[in-house]
PDB file of N, CA and C in Angstrom:
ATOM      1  N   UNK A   1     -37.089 -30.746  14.474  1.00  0.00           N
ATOM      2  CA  UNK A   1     -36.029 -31.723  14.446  1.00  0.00           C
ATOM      3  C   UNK A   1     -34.951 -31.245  13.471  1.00  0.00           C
ATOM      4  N   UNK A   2     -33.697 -31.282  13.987  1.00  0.00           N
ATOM      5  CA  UNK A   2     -32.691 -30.846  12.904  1.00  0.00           C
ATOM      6  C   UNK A   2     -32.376 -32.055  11.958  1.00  0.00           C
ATOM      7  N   UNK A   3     -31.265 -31.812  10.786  1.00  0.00           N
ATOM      8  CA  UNK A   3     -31.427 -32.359  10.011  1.00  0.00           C
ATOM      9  C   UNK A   3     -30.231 -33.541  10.539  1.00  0.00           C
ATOM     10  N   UNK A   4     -29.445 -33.163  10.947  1.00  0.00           N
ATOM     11  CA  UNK A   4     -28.841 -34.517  11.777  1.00  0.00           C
ATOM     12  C   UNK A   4     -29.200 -35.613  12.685  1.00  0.00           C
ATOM     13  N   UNK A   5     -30.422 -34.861  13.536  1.00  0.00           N
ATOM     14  CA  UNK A   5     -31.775 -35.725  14.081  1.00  0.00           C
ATOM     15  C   UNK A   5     -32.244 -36.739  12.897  1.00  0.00           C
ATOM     16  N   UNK A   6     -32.911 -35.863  11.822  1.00  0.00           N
ATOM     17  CA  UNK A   6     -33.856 -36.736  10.920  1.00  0.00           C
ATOM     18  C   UNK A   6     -32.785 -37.841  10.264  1.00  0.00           C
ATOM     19  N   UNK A   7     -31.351 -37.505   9.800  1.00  0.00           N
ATOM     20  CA  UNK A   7     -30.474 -38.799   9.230  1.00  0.00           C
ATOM     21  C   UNK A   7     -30.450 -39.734  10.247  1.00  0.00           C
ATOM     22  N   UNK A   8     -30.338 -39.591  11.711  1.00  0.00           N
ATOM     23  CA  UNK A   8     -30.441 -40.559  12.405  1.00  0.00           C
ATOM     24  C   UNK A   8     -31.382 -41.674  12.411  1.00  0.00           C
ATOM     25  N   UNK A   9     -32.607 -40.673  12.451  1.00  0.00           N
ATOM     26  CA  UNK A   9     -33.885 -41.437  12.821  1.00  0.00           C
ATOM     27  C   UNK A   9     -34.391 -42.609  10.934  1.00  0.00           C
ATOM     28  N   UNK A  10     -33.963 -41.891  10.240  1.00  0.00           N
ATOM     29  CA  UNK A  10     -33.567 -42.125   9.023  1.00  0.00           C
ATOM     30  C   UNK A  10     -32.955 -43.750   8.880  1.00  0.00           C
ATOM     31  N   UNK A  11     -31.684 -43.492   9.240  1.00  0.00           N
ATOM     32  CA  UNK A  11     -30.818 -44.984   9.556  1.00  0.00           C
ATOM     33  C   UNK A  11     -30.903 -45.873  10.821  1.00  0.00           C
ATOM     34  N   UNK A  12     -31.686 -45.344  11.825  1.00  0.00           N
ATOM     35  CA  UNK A  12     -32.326 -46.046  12.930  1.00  0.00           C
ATOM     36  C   UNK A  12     -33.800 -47.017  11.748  1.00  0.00           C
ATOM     37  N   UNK A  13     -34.920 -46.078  11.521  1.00  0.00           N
ATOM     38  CA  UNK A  13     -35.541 -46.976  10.740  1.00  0.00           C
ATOM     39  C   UNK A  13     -35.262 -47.447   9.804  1.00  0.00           C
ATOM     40  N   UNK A  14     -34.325 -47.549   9.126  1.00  0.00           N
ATOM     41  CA  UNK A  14     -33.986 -48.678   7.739  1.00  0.00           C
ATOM     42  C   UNK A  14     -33.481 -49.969   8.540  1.00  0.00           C
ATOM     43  N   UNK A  15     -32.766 -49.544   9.814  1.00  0.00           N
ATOM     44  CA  UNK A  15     -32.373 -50.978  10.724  1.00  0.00           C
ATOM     45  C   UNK A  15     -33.376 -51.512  10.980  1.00  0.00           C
ATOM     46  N   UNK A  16     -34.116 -50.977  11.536  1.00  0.00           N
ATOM     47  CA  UNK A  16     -35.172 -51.921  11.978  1.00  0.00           C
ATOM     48  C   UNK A  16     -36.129 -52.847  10.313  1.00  0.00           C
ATOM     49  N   UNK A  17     -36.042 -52.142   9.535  1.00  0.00           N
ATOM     50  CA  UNK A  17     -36.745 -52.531   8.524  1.00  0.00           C
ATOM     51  C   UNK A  17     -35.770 -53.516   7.720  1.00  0.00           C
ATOM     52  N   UNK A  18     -34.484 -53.394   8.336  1.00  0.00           N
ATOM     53  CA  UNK A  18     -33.412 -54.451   7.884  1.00  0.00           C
ATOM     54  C   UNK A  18     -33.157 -55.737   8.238  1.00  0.00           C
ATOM     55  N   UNK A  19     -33.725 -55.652   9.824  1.00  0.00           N
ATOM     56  CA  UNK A  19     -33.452 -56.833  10.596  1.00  0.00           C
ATOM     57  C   UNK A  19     -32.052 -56.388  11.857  1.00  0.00           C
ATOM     58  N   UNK A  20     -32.245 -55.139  11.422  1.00  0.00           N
ATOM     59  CA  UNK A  20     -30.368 -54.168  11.982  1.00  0.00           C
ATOM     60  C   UNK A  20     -29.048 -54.848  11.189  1.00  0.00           C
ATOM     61  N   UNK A  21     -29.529 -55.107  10.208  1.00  0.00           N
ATOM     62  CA  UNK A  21     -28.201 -55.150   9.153  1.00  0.00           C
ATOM     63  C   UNK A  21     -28.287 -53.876   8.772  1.00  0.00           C
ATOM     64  N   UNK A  22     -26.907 -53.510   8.217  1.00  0.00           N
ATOM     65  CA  UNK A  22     -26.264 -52.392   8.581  1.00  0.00           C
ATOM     66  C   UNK A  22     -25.489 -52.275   6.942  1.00  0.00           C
ATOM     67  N   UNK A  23     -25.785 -52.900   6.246  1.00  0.00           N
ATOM     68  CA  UNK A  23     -25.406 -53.065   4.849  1.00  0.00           C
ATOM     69  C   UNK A  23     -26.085 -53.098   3.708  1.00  0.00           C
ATOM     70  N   UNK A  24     -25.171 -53.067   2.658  1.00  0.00           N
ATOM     71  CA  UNK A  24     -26.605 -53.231   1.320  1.00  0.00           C
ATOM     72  C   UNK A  24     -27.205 -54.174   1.530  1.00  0.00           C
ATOM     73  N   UNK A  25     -28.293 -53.888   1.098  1.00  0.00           N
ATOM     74  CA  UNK A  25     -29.516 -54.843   0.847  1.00  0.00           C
ATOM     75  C   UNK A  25     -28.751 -56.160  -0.442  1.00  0.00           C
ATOM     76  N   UNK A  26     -28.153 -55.459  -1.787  1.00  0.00           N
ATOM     77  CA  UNK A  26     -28.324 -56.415  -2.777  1.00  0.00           C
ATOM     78  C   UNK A  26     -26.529 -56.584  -2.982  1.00  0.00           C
ATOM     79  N   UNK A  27     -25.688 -56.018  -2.548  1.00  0.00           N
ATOM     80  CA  UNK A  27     -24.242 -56.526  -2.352  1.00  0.00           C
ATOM     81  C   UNK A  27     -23.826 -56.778  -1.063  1.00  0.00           C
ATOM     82  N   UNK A  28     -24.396 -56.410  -0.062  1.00  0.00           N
ATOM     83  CA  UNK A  28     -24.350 -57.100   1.533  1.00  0.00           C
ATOM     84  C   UNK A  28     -22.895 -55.984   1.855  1.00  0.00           C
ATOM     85  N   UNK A  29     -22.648 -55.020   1.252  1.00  0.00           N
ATOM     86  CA  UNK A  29     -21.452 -54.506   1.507  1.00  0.00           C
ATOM     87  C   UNK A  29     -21.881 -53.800   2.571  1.00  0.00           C
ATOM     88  N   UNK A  30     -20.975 -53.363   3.654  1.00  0.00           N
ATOM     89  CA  UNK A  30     -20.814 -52.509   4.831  1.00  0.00           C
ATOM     90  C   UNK A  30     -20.475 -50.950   4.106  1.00  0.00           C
ATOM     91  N   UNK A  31     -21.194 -50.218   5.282  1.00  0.00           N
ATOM     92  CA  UNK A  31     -19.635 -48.602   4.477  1.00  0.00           C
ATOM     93  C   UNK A  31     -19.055 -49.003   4.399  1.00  0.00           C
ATOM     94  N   UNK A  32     -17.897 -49.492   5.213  1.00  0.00           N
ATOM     95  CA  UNK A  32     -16.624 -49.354   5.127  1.00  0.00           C
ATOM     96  C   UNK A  32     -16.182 -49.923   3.608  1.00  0.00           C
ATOM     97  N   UNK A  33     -16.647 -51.141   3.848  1.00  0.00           N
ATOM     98  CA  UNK A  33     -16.377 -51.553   2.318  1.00  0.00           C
ATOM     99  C   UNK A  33     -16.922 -51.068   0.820  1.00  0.00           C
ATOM    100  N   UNK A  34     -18.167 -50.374   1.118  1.00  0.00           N
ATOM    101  CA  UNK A  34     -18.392 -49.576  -0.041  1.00  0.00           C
ATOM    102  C   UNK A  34     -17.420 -48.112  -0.349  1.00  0.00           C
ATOM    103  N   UNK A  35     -16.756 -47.376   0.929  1.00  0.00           N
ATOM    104  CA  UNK A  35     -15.721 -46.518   0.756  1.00  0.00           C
ATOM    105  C   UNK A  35     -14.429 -46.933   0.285  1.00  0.00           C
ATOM    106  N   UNK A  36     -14.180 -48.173   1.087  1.00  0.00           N
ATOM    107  CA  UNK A  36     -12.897 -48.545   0.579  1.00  0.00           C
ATOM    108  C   UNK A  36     -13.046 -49.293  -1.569  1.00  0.00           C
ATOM    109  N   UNK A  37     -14.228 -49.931  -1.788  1.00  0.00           N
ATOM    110  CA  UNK A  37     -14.226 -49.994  -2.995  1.00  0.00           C
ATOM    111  C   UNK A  37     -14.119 -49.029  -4.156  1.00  0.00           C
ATOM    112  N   UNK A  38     -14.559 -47.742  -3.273  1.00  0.00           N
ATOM    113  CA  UNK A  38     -14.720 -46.177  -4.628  1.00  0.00           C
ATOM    114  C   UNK A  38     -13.080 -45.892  -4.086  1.00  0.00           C
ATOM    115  N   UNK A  39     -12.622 -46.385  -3.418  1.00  0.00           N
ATOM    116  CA  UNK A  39     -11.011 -45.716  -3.207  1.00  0.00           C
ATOM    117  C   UNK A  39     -10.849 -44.901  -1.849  1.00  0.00           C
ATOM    118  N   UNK A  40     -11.691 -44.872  -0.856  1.00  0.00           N
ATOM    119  CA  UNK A  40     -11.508 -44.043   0.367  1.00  0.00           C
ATOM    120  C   UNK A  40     -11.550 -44.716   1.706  1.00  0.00           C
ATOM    121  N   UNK A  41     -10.655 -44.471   2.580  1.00  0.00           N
ATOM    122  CA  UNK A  41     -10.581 -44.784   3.892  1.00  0.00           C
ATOM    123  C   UNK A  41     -11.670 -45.189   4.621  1.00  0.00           C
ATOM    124  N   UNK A  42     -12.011 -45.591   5.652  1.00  0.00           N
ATOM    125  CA  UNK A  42     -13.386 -45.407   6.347  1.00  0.00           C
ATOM    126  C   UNK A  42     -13.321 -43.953   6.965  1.00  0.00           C
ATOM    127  N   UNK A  43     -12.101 -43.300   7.388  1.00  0.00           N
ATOM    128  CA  UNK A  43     -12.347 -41.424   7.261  1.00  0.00           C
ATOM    129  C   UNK A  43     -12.774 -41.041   6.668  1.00  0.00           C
ATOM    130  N   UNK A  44     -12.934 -41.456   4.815  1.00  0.00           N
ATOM    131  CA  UNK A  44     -12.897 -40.398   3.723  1.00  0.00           C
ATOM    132  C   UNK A  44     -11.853 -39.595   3.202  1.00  0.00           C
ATOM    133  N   UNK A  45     -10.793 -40.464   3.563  1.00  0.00           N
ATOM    134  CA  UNK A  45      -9.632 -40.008   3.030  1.00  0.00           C
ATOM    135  C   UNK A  45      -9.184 -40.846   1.552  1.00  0.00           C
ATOM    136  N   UNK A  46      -8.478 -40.577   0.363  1.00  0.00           N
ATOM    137  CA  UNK A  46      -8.726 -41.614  -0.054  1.00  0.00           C
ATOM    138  C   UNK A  46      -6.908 -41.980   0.113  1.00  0.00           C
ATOM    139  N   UNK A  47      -7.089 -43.456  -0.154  1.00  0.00           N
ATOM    140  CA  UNK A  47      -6.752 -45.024   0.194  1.00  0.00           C
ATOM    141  C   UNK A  47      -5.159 -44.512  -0.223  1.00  0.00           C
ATOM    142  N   UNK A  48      -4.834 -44.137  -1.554  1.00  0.00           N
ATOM    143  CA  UNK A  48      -4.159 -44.069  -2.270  1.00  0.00           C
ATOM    144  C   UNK A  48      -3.567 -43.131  -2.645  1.00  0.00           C
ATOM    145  N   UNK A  49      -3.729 -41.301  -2.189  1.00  0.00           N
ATOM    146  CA  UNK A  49      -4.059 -40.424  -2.198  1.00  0.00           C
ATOM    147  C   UNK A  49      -2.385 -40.046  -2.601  1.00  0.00           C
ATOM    148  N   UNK A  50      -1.453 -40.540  -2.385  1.00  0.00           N
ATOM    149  CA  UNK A  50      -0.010 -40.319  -2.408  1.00  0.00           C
ATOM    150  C   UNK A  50       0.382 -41.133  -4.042  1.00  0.00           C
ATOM    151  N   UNK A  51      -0.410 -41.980  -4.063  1.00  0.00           N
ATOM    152  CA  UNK A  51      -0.168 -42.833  -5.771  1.00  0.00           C
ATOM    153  C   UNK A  51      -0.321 -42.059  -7.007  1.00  0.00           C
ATOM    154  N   UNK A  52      -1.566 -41.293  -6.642  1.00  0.00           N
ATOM    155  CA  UNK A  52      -2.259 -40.597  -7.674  1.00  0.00           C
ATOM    156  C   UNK A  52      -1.631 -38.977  -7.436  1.00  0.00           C
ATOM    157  N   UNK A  53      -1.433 -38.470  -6.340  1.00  0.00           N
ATOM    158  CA  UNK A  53      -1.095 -36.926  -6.552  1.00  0.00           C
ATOM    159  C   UNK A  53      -2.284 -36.063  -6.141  1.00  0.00           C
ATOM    160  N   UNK A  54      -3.226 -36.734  -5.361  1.00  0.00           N
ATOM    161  CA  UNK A  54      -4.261 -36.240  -4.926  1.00  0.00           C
ATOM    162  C   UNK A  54      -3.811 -35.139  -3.600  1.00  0.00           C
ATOM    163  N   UNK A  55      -4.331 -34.328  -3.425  1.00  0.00           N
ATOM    164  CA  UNK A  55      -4.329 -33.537  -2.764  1.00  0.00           C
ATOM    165  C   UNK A  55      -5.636 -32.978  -1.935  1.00  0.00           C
ATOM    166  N   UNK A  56      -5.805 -32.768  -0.680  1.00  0.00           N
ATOM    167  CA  UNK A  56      -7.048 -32.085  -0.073  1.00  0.00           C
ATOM    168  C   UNK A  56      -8.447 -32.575  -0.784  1.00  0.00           C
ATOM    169  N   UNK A  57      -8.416 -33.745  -0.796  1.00  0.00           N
ATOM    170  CA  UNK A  57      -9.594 -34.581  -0.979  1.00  0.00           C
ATOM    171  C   UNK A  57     -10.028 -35.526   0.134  1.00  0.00           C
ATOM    172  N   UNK A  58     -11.366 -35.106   0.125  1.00  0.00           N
ATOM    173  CA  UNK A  58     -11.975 -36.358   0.908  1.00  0.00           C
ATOM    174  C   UNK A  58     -13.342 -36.514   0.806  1.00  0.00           C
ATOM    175  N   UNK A  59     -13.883 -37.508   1.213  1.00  0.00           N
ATOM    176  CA  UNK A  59     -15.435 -37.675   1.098  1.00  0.00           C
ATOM    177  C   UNK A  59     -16.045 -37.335   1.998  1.00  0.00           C
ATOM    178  N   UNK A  60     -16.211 -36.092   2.527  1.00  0.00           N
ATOM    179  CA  UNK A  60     -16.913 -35.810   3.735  1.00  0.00           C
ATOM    180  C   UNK A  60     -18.317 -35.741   3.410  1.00  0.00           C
ATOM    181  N   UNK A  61     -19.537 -36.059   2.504  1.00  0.00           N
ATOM    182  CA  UNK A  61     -20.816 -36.905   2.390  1.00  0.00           C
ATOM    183  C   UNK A  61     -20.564 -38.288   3.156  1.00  0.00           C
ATOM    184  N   UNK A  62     -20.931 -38.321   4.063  1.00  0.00           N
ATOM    185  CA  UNK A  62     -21.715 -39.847   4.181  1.00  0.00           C
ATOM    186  C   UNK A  62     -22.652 -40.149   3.562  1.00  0.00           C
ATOM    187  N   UNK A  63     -23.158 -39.955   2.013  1.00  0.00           N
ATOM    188  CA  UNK A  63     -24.069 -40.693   1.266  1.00  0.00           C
ATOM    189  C   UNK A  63     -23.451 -41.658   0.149  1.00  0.00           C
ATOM    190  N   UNK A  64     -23.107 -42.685   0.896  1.00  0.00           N
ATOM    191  CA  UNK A  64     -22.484 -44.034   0.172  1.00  0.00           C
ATOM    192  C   UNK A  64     -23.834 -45.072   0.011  1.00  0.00           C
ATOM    193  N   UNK A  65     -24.435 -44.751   1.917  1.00  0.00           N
ATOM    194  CA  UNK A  65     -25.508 -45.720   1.599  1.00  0.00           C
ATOM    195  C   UNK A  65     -26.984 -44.929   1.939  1.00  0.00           C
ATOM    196  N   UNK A  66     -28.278 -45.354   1.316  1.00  0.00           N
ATOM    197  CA  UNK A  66     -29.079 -45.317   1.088  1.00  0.00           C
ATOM    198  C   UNK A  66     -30.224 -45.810   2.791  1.00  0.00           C
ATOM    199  N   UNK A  67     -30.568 -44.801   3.288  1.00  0.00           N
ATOM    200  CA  UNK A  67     -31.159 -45.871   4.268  1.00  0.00           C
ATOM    201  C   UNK A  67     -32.788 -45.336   3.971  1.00  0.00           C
ATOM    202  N   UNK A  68     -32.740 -44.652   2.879  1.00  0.00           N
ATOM    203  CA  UNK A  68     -34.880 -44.140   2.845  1.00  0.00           C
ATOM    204  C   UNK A  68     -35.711 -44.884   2.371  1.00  0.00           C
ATOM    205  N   UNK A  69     -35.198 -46.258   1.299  1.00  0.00           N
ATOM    206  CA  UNK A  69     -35.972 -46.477   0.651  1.00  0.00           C
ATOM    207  C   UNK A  69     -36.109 -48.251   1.608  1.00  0.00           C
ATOM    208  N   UNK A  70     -37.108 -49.117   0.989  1.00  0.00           N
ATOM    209  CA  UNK A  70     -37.490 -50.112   1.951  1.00  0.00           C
ATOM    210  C   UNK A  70     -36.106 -51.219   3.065  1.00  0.00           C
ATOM    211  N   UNK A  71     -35.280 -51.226   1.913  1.00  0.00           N
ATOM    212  CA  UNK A  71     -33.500 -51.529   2.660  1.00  0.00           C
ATOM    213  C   UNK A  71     -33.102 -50.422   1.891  1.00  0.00           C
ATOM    214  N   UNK A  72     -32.031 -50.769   3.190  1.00  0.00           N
ATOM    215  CA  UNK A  72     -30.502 -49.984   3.037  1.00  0.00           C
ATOM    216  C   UNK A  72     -30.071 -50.167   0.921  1.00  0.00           C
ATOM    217  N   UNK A  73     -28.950 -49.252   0.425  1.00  0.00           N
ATOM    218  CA  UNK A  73     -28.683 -49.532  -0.778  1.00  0.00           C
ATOM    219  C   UNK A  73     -27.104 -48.820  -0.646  1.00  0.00           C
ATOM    220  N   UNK A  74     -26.642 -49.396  -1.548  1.00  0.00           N
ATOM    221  CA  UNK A  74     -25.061 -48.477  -1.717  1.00  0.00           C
ATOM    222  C   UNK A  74     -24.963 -47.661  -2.670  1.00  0.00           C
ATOM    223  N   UNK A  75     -24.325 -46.887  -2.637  1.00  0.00           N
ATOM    224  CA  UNK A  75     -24.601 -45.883  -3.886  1.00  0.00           C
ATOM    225  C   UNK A  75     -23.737 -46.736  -5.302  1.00  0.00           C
ATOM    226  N   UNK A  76     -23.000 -48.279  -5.127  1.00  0.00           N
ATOM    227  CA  UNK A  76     -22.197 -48.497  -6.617  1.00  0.00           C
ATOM    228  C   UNK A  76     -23.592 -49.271  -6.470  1.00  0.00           C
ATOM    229  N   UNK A  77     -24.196 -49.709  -5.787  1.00  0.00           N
ATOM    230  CA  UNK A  77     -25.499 -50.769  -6.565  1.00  0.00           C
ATOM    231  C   UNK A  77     -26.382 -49.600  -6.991  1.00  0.00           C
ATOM    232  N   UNK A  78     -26.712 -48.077  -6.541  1.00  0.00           N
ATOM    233  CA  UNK A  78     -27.774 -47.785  -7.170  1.00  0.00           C
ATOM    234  C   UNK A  78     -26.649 -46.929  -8.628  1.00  0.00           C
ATOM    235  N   UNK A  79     -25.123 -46.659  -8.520  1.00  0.00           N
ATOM    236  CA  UNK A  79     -25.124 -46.401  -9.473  1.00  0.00           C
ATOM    237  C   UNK A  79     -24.728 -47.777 -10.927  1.00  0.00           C
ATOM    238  N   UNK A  80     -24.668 -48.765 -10.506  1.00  0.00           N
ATOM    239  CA  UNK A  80     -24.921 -49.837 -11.420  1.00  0.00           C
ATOM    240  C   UNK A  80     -26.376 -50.009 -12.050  1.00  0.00           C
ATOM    241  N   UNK A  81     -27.414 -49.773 -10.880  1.00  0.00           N
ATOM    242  CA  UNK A  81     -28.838 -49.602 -11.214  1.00  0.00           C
ATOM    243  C   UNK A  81     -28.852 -48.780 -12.632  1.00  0.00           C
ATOM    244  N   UNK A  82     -28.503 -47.261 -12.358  1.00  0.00           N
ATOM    245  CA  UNK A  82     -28.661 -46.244 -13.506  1.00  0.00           C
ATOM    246  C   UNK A  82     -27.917 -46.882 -14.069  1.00  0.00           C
ATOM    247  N   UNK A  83     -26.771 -47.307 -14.047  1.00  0.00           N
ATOM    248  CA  UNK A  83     -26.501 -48.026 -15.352  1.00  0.00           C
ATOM    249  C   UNK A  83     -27.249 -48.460 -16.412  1.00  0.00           C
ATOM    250  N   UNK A  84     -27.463 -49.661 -15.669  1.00  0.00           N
ATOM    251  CA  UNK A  84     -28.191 -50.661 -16.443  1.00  0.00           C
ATOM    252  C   UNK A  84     -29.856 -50.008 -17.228  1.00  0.00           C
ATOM    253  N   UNK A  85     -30.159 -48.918 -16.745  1.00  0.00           N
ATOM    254  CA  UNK A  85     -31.312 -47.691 -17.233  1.00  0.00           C
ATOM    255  C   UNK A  85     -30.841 -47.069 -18.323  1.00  0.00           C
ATOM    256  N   UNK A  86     -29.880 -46.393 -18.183  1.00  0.00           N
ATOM    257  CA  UNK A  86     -29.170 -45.573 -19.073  1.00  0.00           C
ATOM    258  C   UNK A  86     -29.012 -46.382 -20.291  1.00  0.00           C
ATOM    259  N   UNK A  87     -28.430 -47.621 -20.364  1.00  0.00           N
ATOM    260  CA  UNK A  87     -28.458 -48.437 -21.404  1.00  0.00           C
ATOM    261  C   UNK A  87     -29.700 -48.940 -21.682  1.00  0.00           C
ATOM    262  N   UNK A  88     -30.466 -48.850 -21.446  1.00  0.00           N
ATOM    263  CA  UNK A  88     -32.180 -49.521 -22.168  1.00  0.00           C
ATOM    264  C   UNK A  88     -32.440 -50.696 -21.352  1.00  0.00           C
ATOM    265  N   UNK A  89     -31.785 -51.164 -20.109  1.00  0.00           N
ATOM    266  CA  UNK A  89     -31.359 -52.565 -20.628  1.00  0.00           C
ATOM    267  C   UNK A  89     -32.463 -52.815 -18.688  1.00  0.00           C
ATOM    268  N   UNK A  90     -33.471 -52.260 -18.654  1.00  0.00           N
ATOM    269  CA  UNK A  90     -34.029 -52.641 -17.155  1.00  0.00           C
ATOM    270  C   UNK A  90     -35.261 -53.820 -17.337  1.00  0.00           C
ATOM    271  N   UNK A  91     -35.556 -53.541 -18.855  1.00  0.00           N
ATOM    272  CA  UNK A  91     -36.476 -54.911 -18.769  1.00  0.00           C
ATOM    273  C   UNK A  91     -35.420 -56.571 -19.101  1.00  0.00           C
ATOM    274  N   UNK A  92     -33.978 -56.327 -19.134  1.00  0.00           N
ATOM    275  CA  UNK A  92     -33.553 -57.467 -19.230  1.00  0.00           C
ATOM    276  C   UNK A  92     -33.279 -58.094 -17.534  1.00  0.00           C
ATOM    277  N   UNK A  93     -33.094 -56.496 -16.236  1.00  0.00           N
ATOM    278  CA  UNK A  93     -33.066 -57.140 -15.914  1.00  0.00           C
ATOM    279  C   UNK A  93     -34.154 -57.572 -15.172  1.00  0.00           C
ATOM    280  N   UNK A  94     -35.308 -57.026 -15.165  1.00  0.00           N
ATOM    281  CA  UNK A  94     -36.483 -57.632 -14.511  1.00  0.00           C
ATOM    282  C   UNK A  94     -36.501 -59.324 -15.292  1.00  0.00           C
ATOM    283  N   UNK A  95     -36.224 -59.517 -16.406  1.00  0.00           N
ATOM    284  CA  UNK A  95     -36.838 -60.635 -17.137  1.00  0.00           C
ATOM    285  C   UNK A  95     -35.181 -61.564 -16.656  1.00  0.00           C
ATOM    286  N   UNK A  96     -34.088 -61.412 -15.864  1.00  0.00           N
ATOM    287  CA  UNK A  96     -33.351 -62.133 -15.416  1.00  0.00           C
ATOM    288  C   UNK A  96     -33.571 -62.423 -13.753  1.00  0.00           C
ATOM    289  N   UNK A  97     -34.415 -61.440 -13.204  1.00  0.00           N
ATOM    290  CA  UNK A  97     -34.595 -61.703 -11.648  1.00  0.00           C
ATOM    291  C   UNK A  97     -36.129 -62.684 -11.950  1.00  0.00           C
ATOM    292  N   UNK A  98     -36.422 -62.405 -13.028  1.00  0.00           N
ATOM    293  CA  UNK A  98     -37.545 -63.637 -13.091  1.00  0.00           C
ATOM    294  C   UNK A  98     -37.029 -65.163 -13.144  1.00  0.00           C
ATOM    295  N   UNK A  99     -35.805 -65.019 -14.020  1.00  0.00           N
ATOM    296  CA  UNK A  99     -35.490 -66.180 -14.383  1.00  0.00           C
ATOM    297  C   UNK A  99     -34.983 -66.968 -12.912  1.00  0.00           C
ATOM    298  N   UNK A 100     -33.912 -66.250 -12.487  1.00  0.00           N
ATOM    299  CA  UNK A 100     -33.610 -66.400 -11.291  1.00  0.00           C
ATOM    300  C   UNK A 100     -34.826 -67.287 -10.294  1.00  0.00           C
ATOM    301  N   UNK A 101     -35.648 -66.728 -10.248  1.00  0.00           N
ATOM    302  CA  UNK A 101     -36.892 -66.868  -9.266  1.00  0.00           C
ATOM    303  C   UNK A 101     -37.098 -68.390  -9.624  1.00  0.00           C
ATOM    304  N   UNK A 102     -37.614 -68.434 -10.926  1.00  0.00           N
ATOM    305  CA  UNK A 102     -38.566 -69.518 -11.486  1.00  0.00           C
ATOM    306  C   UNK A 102     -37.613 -70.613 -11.948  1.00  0.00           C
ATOM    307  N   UNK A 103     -36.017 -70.051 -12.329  1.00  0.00           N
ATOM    308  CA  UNK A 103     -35.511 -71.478 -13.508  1.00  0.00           C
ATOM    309  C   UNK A 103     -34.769 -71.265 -12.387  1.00  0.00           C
ATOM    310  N   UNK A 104     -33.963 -71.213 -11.412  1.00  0.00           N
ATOM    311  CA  UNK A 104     -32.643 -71.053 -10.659  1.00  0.00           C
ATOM    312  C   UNK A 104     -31.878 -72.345 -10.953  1.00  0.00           C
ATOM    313  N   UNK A 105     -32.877 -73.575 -11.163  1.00  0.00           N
ATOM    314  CA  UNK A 105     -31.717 -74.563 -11.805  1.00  0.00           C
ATOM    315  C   UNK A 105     -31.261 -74.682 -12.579  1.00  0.00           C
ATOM    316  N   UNK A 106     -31.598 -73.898 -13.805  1.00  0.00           N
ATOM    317  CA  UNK A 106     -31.045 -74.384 -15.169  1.00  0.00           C
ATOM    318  C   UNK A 106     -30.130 -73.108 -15.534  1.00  0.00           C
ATOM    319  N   UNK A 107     -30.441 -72.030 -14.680  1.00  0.00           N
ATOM    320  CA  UNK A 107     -29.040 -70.950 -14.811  1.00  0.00           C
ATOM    321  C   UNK A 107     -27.020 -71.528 -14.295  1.00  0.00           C
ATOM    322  N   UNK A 108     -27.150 -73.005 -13.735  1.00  0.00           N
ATOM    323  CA  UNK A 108     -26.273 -73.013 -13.302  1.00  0.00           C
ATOM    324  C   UNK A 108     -26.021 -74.785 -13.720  1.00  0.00           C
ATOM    325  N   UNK A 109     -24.260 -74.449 -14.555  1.00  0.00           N
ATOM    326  CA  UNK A 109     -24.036 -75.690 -14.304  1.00  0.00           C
ATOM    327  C   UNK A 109     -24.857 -76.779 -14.289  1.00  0.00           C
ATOM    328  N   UNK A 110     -25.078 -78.415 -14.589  1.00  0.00           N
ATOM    329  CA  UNK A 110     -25.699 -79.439 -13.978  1.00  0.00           C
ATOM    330  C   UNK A 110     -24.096 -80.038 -13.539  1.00  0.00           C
ATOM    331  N   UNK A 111     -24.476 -80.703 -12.348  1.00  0.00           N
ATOM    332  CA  UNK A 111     -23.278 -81.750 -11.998  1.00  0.00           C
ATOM    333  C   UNK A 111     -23.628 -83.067 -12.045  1.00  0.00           C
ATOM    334  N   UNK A 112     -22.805 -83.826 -12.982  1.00  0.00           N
ATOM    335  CA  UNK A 112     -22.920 -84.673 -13.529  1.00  0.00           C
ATOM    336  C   UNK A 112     -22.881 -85.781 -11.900  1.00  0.00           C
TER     337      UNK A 112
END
């Protein structure tokens, strides 16, 4: 199988393991909108390319999104992920997706 075969079969099974959503898992973003957020066309051209003085650039990777691991991922959520690693800071957020889970009412507002 070539390797353009296996990306297929690749993003064929993350659909199915998605429900055939076709987006991040944890920002619901599409490509398109994850290209157009880093600054690039849905070509891979970027957006702005005449503002900045850019020249003979483009994103010809299609690895924006993630389709190997159980969902789809975008590459600004997994690079927010390392973020939040890089800074020490992954048991705050396991101990906030807890909170989430268990307090979801008291993270928000009461309305009187």
């Amino acid at each position: 199988m070539s390797g353009l075969d296996e990306r297929f079969q690749e993003y064929f099974s993350a659909l199915d393991r998605s429900g055939q959503e076709d987006r991040c898992y944890l920002c619901r973003r599409t490509s398109a909108e994850v290209k157009l957020f880093l600054g690039f066309t849905e070509d891979g051209i970027p957006a702005r390319a005449a503002d900045y003085g850019i020249e003979d650039i483009a994103l010809e990777a299609a690895d924006i999104m993630s389709y190997r691991g159980i969902r789809p991922v975008c590459a600004v959520c997994q690079l927010n992920h390392d973020t939040i690693e890089a800074l020490g800071e992954a048991e705050v957020l396991e101990r906030l997706l807890l909170e989430m889970r268990r307090e979801r009412d008291q993270l928000w507002p009461r309305r009187d």
